[in-house]
C-alpha atoms as a PDB file:
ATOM      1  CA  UNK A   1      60.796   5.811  55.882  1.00  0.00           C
ATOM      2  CA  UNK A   2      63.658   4.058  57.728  1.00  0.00           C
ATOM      3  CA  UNK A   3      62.121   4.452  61.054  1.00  0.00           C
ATOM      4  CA  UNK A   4      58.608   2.755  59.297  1.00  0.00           C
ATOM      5  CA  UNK A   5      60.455   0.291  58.434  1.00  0.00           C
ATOM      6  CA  UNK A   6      62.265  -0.653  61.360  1.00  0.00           C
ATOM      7  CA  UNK A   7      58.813  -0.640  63.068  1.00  0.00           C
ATOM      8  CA  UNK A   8      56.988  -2.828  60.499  1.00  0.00           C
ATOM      9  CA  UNK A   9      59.802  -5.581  60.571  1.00  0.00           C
ATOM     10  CA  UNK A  10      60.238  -5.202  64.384  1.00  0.00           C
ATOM     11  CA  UNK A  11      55.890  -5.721  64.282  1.00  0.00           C
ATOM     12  CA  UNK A  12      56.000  -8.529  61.902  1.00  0.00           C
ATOM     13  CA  UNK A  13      59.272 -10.503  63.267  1.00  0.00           C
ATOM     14  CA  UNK A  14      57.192 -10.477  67.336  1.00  0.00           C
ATOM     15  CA  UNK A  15      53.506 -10.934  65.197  1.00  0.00           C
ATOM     16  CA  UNK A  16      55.247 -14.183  64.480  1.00  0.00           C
ATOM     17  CA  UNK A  17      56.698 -15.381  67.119  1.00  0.00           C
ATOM     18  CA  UNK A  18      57.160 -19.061  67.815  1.00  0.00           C
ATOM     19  CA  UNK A  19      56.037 -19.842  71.225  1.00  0.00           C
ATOM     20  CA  UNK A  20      58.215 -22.742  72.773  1.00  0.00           C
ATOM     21  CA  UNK A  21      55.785 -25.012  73.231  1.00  0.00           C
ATOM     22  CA  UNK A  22      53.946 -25.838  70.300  1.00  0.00           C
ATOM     23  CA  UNK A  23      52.392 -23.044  67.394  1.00  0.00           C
ATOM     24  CA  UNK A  24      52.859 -19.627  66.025  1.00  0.00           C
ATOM     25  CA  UNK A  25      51.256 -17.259  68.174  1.00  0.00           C
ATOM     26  CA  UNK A  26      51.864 -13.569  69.411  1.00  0.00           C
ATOM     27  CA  UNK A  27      53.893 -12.049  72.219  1.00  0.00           C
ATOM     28  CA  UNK A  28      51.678 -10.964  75.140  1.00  0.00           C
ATOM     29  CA  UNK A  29      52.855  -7.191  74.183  1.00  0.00           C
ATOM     30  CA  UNK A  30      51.991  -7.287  70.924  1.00  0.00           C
ATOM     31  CA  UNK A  31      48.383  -8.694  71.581  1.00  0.00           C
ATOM     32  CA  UNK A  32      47.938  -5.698  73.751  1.00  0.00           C
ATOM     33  CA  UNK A  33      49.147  -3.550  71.259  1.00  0.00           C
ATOM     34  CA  UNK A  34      46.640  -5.116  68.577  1.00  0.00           C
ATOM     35  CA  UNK A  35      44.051  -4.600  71.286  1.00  0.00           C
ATOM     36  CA  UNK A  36      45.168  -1.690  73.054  1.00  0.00           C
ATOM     37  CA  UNK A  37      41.169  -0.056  73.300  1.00  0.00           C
ATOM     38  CA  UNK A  38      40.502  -2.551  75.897  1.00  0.00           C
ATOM     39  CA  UNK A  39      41.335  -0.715  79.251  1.00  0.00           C
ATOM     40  CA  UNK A  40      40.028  -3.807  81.169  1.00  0.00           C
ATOM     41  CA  UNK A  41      41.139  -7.503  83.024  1.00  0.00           C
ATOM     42  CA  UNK A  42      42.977  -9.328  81.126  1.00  0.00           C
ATOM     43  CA  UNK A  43      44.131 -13.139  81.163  1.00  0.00           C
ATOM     44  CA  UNK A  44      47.715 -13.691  81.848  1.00  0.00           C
ATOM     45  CA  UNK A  45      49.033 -14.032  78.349  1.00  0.00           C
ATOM     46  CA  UNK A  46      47.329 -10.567  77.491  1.00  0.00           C
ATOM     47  CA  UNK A  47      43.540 -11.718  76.173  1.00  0.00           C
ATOM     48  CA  UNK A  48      41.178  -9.036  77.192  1.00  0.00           C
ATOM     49  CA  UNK A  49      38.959 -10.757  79.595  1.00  0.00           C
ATOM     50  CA  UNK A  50      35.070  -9.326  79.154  1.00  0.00           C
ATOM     51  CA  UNK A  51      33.207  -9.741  82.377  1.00  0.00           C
ATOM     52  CA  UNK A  52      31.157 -12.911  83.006  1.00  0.00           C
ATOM     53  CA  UNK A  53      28.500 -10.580  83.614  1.00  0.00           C
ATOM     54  CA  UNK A  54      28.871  -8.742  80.564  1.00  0.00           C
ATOM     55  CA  UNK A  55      28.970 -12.040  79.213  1.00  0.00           C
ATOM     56  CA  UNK A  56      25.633 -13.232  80.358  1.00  0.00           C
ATOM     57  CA  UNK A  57      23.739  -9.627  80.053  1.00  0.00           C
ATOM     58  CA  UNK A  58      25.073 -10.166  75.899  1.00  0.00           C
ATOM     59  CA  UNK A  59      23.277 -13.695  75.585  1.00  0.00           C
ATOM     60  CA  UNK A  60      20.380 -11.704  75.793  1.00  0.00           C
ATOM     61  CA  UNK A  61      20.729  -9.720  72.641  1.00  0.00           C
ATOM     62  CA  UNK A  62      19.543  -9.666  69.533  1.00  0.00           C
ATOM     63  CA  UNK A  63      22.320  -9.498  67.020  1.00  0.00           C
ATOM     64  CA  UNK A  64      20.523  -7.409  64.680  1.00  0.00           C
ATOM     65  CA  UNK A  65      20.989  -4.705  67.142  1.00  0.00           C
ATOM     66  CA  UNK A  66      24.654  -5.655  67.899  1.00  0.00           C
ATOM     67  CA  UNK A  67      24.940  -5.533  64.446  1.00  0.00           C
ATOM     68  CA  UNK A  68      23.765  -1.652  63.925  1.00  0.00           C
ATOM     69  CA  UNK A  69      25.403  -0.228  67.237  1.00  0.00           C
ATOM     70  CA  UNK A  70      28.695  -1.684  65.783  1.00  0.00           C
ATOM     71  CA  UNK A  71      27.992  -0.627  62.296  1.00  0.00           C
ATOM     72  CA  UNK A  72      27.567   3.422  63.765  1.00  0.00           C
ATOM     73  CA  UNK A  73      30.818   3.119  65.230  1.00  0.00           C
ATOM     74  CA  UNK A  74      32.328   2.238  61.595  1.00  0.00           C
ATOM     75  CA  UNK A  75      32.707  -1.500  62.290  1.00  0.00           C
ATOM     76  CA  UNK A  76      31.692  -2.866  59.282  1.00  0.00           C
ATOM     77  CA  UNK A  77      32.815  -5.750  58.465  1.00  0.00           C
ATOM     78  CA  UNK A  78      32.296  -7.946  62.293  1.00  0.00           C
ATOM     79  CA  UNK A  79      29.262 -10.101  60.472  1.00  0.00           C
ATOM     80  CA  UNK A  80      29.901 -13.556  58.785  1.00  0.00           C
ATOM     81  CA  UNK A  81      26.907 -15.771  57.833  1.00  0.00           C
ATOM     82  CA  UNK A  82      25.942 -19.284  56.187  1.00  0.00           C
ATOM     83  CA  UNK A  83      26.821 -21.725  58.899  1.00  0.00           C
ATOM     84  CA  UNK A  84      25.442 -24.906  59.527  1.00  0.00           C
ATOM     85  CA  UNK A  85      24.639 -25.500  63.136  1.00  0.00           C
ATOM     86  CA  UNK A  86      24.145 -28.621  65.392  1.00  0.00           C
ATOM     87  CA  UNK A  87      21.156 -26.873  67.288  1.00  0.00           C
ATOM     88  CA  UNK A  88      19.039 -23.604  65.540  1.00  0.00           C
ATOM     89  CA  UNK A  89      18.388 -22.449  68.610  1.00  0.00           C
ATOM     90  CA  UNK A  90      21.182 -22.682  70.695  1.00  0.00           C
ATOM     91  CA  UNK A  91      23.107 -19.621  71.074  1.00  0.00           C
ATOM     92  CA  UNK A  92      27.036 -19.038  71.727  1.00  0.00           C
ATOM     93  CA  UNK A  93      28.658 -16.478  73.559  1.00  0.00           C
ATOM     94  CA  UNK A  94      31.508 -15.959  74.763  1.00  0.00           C
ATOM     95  CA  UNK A  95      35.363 -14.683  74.315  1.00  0.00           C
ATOM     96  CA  UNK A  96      37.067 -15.797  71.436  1.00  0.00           C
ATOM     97  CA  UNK A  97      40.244 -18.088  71.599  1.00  0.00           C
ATOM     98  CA  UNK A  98      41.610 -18.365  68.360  1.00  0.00           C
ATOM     99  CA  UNK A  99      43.229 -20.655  66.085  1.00  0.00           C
ATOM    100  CA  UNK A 100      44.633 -20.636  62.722  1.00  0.00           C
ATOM    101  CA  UNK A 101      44.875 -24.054  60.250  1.00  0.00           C
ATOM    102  CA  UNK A 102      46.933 -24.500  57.131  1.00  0.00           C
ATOM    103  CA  UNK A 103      46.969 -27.300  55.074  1.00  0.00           C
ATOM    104  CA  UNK A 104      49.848 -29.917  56.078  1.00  0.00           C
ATOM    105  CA  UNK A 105      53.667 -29.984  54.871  1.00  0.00           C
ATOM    106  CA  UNK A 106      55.400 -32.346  55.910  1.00  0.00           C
ATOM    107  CA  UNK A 107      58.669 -30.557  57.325  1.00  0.00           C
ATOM    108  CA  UNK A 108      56.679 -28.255  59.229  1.00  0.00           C
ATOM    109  CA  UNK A 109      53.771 -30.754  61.218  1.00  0.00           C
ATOM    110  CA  UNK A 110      57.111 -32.829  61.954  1.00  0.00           C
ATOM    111  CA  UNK A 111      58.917 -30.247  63.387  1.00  0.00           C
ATOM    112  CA  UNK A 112      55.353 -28.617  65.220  1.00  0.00           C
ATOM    113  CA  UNK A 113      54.527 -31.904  66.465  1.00  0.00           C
ATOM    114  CA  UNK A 114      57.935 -32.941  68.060  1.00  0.00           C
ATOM    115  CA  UNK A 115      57.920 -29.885  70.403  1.00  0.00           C
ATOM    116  CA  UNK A 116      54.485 -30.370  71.308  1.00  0.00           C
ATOM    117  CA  UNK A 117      55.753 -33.775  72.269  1.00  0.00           C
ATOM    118  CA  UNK A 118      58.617 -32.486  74.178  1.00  0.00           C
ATOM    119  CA  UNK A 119      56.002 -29.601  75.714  1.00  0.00           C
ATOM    120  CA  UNK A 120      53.964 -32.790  76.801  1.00  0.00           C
ATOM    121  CA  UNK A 121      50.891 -32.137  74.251  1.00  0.00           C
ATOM    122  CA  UNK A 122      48.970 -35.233  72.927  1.00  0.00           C
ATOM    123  CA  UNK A 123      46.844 -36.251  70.197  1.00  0.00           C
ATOM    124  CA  UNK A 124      46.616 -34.216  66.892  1.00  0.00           C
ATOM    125  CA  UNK A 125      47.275 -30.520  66.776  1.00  0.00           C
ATOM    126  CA  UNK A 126      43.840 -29.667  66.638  1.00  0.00           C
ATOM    127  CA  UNK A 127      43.154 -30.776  70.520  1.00  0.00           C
ATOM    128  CA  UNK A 128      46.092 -28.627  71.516  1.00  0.00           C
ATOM    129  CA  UNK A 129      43.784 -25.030  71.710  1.00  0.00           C
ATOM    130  CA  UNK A 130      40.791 -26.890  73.622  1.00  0.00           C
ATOM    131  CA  UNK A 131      43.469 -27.475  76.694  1.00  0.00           C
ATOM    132  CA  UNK A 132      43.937 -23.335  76.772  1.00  0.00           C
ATOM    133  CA  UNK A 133      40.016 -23.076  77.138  1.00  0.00           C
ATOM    134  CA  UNK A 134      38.659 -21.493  80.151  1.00  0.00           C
ATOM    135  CA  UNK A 135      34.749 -20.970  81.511  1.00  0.00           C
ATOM    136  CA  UNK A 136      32.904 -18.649  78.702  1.00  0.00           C
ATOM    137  CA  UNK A 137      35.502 -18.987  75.939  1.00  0.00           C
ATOM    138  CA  UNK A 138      34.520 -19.852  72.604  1.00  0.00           C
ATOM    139  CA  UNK A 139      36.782 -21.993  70.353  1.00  0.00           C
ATOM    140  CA  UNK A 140      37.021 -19.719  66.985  1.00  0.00           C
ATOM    141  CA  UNK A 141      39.157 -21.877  64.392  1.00  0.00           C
ATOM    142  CA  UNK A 142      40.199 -21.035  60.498  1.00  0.00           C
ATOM    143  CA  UNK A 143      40.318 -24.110  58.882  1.00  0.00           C
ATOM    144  CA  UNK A 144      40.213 -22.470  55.539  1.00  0.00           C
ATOM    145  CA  UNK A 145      37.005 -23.797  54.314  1.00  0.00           C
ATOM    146  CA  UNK A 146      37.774 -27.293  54.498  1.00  0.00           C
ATOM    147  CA  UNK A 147      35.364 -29.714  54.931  1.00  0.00           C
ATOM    148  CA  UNK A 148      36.198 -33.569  53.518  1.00  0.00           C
ATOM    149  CA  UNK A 149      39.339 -33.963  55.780  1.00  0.00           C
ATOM    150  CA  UNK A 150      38.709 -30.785  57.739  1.00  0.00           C
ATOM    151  CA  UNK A 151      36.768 -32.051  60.692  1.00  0.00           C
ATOM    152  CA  UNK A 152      38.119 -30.061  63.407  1.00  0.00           C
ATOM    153  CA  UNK A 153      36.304 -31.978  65.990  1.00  0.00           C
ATOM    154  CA  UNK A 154      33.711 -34.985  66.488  1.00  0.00           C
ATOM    155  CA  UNK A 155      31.963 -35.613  69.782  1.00  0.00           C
ATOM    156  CA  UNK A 156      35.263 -36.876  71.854  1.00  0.00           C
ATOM    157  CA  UNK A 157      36.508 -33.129  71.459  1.00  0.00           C
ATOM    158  CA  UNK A 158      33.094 -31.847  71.566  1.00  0.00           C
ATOM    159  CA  UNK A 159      32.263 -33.320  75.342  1.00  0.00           C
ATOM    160  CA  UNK A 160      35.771 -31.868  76.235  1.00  0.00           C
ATOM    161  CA  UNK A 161      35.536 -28.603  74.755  1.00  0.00           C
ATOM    162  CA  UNK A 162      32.019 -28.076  76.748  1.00  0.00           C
ATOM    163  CA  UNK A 163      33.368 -29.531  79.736  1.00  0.00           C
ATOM    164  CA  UNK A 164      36.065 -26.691  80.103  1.00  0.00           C
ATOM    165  CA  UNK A 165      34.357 -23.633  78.502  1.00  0.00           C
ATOM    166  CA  UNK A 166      30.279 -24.374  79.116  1.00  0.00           C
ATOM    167  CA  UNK A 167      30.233 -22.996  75.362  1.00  0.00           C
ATOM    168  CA  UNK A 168      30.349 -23.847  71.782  1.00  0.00           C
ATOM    169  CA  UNK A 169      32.386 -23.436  68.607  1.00  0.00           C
ATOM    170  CA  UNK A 170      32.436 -21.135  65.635  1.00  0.00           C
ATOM    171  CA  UNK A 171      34.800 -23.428  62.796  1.00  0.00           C
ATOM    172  CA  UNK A 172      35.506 -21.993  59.387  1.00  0.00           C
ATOM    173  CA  UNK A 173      35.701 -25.631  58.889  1.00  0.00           C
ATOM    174  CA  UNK A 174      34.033 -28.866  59.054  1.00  0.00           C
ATOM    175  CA  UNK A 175      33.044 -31.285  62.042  1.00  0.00           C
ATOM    176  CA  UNK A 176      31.791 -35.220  62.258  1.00  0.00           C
ATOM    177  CA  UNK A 177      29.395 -37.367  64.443  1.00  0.00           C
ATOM    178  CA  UNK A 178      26.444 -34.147  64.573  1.00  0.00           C
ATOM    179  CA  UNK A 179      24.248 -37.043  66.118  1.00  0.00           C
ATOM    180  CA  UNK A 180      26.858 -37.459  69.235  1.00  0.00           C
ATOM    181  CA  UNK A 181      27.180 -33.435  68.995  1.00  0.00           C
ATOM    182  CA  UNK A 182      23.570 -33.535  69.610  1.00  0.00           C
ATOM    183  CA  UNK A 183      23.997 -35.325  73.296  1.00  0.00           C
ATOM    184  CA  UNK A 184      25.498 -32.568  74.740  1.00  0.00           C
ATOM    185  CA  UNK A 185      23.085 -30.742  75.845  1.00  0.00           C
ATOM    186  CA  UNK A 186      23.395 -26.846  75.662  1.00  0.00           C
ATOM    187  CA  UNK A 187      26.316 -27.327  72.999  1.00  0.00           C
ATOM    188  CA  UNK A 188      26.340 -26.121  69.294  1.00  0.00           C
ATOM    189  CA  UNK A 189      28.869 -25.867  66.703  1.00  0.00           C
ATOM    190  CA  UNK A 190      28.567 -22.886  63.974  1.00  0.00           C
ATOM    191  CA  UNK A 191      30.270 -24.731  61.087  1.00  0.00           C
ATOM    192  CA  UNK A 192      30.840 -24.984  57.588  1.00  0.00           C
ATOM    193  CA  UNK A 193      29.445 -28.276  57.054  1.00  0.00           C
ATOM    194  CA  UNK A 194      29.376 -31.562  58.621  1.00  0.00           C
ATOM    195  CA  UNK A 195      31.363 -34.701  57.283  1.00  0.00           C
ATOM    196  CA  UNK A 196      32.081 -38.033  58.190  1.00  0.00           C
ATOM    197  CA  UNK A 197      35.730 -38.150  57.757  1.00  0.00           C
ATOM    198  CA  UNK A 198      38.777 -37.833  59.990  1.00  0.00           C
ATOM    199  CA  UNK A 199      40.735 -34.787  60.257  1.00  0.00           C
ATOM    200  CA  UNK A 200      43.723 -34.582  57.504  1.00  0.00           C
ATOM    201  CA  UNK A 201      46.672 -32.881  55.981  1.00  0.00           C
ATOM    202  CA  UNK A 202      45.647 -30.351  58.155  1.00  0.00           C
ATOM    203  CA  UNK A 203      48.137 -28.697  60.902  1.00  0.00           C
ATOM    204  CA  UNK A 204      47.501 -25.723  63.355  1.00  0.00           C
ATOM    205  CA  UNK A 205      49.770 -22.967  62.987  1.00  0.00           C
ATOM    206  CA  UNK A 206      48.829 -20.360  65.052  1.00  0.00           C
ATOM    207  CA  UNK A 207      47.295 -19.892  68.138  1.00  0.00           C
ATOM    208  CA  UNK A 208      45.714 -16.714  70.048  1.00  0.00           C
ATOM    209  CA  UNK A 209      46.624 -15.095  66.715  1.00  0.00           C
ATOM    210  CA  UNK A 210      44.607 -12.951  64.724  1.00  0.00           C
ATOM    211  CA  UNK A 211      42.398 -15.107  62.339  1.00  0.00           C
ATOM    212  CA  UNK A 212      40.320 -14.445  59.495  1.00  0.00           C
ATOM    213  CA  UNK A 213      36.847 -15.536  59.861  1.00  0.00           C
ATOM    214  CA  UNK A 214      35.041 -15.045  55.962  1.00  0.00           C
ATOM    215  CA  UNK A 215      35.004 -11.255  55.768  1.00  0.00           C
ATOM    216  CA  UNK A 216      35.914 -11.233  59.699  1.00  0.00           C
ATOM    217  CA  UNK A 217      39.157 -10.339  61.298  1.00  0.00           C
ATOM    218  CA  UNK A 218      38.795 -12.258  64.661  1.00  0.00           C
ATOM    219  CA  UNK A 219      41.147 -11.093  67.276  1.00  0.00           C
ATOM    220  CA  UNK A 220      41.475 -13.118  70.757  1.00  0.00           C
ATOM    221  CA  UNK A 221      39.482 -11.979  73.286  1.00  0.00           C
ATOM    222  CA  UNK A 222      36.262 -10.089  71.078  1.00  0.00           C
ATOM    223  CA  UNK A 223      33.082 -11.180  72.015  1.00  0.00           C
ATOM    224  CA  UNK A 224      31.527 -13.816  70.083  1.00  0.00           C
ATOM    225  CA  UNK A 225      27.568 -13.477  69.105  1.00  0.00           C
ATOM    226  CA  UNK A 226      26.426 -16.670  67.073  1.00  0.00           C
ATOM    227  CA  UNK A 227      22.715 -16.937  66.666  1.00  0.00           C
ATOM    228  CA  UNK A 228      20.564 -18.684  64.189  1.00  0.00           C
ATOM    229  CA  UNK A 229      21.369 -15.552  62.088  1.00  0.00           C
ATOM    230  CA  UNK A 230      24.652 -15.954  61.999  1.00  0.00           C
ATOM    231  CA  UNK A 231      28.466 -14.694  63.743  1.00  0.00           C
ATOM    232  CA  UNK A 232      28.988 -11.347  64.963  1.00  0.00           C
ATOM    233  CA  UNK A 233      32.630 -10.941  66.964  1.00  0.00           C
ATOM    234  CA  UNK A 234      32.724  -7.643  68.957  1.00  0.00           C
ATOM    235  CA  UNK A 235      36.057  -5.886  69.940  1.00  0.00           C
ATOM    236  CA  UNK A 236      36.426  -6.482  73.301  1.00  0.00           C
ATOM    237  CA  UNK A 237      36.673  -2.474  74.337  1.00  0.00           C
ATOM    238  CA  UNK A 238      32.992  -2.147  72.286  1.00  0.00           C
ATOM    239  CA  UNK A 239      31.753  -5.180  74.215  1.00  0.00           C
ATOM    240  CA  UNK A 240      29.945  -2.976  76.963  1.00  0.00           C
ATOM    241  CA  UNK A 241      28.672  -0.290  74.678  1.00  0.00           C
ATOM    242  CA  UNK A 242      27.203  -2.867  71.726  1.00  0.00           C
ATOM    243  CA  UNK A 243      25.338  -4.910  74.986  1.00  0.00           C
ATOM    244  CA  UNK A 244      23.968  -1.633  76.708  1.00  0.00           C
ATOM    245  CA  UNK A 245      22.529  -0.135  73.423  1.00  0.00           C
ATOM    246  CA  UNK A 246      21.271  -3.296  72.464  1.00  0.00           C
ATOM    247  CA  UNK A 247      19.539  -3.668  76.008  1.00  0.00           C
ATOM    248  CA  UNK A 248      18.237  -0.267  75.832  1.00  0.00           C
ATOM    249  CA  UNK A 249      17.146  -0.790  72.102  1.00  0.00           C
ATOM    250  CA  UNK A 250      15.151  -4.407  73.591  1.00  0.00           C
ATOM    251  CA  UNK A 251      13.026  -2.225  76.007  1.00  0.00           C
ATOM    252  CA  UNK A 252      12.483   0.663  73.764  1.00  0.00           C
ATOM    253  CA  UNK A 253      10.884  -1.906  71.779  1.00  0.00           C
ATOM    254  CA  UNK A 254       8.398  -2.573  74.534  1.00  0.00           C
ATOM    255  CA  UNK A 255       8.220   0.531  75.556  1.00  0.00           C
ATOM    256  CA  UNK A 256       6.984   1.567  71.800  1.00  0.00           C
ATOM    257  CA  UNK A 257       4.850  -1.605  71.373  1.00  0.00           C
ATOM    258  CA  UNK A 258       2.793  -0.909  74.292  1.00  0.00           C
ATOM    259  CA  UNK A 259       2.442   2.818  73.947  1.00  0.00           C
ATOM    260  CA  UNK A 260       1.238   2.304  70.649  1.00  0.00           C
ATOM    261  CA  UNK A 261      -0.736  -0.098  71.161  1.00  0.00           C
ATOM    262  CA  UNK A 262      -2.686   2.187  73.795  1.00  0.00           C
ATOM    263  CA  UNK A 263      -2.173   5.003  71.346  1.00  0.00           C
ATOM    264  CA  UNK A 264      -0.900   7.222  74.247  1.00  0.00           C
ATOM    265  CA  UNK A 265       2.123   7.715  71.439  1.00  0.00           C
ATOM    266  CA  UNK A 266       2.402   7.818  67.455  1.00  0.00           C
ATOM    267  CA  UNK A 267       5.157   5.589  65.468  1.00  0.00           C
ATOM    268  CA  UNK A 268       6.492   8.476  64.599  1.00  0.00           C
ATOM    269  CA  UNK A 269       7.050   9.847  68.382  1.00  0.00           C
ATOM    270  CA  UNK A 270       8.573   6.681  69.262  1.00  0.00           C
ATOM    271  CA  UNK A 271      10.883   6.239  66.337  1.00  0.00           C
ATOM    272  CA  UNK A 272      12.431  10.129  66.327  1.00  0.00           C
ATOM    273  CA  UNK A 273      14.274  11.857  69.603  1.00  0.00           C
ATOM    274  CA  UNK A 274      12.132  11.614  72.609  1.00  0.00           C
ATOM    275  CA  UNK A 275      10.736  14.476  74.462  1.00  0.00           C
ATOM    276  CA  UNK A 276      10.901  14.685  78.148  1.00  0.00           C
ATOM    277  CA  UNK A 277       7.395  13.537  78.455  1.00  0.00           C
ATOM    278  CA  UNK A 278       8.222  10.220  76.645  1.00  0.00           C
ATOM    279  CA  UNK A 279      11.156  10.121  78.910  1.00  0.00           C
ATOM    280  CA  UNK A 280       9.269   9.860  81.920  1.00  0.00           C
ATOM    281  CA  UNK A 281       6.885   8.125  80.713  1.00  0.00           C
ATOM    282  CA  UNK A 282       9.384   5.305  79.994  1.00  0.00           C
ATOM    283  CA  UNK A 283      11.706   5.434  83.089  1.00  0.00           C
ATOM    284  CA  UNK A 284       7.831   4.960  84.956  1.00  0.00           C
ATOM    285  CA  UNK A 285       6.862   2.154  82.579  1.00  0.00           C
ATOM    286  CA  UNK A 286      10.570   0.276  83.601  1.00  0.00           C
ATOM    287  CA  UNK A 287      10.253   0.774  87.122  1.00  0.00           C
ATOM    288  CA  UNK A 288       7.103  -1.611  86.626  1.00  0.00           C
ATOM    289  CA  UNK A 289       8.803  -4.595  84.378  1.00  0.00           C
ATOM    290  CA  UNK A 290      12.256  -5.100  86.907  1.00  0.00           C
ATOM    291  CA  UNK A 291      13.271  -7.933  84.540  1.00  0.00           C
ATOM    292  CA  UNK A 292      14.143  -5.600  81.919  1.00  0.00           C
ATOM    293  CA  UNK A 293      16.891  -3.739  85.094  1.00  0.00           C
ATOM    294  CA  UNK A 294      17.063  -0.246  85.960  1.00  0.00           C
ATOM    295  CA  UNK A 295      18.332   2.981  84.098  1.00  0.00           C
ATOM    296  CA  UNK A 296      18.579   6.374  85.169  1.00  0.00           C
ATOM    297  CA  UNK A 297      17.434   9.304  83.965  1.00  0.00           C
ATOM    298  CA  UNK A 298      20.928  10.437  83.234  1.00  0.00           C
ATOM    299  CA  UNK A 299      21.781   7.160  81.270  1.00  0.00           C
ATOM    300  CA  UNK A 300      18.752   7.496  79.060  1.00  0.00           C
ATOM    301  CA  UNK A 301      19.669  11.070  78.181  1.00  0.00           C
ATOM    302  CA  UNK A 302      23.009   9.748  77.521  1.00  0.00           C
ATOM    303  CA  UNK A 303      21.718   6.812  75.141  1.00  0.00           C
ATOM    304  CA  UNK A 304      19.206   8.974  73.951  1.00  0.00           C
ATOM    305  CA  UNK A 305      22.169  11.668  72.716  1.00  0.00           C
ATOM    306  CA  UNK A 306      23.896   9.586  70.434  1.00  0.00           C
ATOM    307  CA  UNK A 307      21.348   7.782  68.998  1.00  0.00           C
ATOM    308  CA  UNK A 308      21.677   6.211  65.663  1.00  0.00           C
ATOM    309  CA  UNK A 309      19.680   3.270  65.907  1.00  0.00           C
END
């Protein structure tokens, strides 16, 4: 018991350390402990950095089937919906940088906003995450619900955030001026709500931190999925497995549609393990749509072993 206890107060006092120049965050070891399943890149304060190609195969997707590959795999909670968007059909993807609001007190913004002043960091707290943003990151923020007085961001931040990351934002929050949102073209916001005040008594208190989406634990670096549907974040080290399936799961559809269709196969053939004469019949059938990319026979068998889709 001693020795579980040493460990959870050793966990909990470098979950919370203060980084010198401005929030809470975590230590660079700890966040690869917390996300120690990623065996890939990763940025230089420990982020696991999914591939930009990984990144653009999973805009792609449909979440639905995102949603079932990670549901298999016992991840069961990575859905949040009821968002209010600046475009319906804009989607966002990308790797999450996170960052974790608390309503104001006075001692602490004082003391948070001094050594962001001494670190050099302008403007109100909630600017201070967009100047970590990188190409394909997506600004994930917990602003606790709040919407009067919880505009994260109006279309200053907006143009800025989109200028550094080519991406959107997923706020459990509010944000302002949707019309000057609207201008940016390829930009949406997944939000709570939209308001025409000013952010207040509001002060950021962690950053690259675990967060709490809804029913979501976000962790920095998981892929973020927001469609019209809604938010699914994807551990980063199920990133490549969730996209694959999904892909494969896309041109199965096809596949099925068409061989229906021509009656060559039943529903029931399609939906149920395949038999090598489907098999073939499908790698032949890909070989003539190249959009869809390639598989091998090996890599369908493999897909086609596990399947619980």
């Amino acid at each position: 018991m001693k020795c579980k206890a040493a460990f959870l107060f050793a966990f909990v006092g470098s979950l919370f350390f203060i980084a010198p120049s401005f929030a809470q965050t975590i230590s660079k070891d700890e966040l690869i402990f917390l996300t120690s399943d990623w065996k890939g890149e990763r940025f230089a304060d420990g982020r696991p950095k999914i591939s930009d190609d990984l990144l653009k195969r999973a805009k792609s997707i449909g979440i639905d089937d995102a949603w079932t590959v990670l549901k298999n795999e016992g991840y069961t909670n990575q859905f949040e919906g009821n968002w209010k968007m600046v475009e319906n059909n804009v989607s966002v993807v990308g790797r999450a940088v996170t960052a974790m609001f608390m309503p104001t007190r006075p001692d602490i913004e004082k003391n948070i906003k001094a050594r962001g002043v001494t670190a050099g960091r302008k403007g109100n707290t909630n600017s201070w995450p967009i100047e970590t943003l990188t190409k394909g990151d997506v600004y994930v923020a917990d602003g606790f619900g709040k919407i009067a007085g919880g505009t994260l961001m109006g279309a200053t931040l907006g143009n800025a955030i989109f200028s550094k990351t080519g991406n959107g934002v997923v706020f459990n929050g509010a944000a302002r001026d949707i019309e000057g949102l609207q201008e940016i073209k390829g930009f949406n916001a997944f939000v709570r709500d939209f308001h025409p005040s000013f952010l207040e008594e509001m002060v950021l208190m962690g950053l690259n931190t675990p967060i709490r989406i809804g029913g979501v634990m976000v962790l920095p670096g998981d892929l973020v999925i927001a469609q019209r549907e809604g938010v699914l974040f994807v551990p980063a080290h199920l990133a490549e497995q969730v996209v694959s399936t999904a892909e494969f799961v896309t041109r199965k559809d096809q596949f099925g549609f068409e061989m229906v269709k021509s009656g060559k196969y039943t529903t029931g053939q399609i939906d149920s393990q395949w038999t090598d004469d489907i098999k073939t019949a499908f790698l032949k059938w890909l070989e003539q749509h190249p959009e869809l990319g390639k598989m091998t026979r090996a890599e369908l068998d493999k897909v086609m072993s596990k399947r619980t889709w």
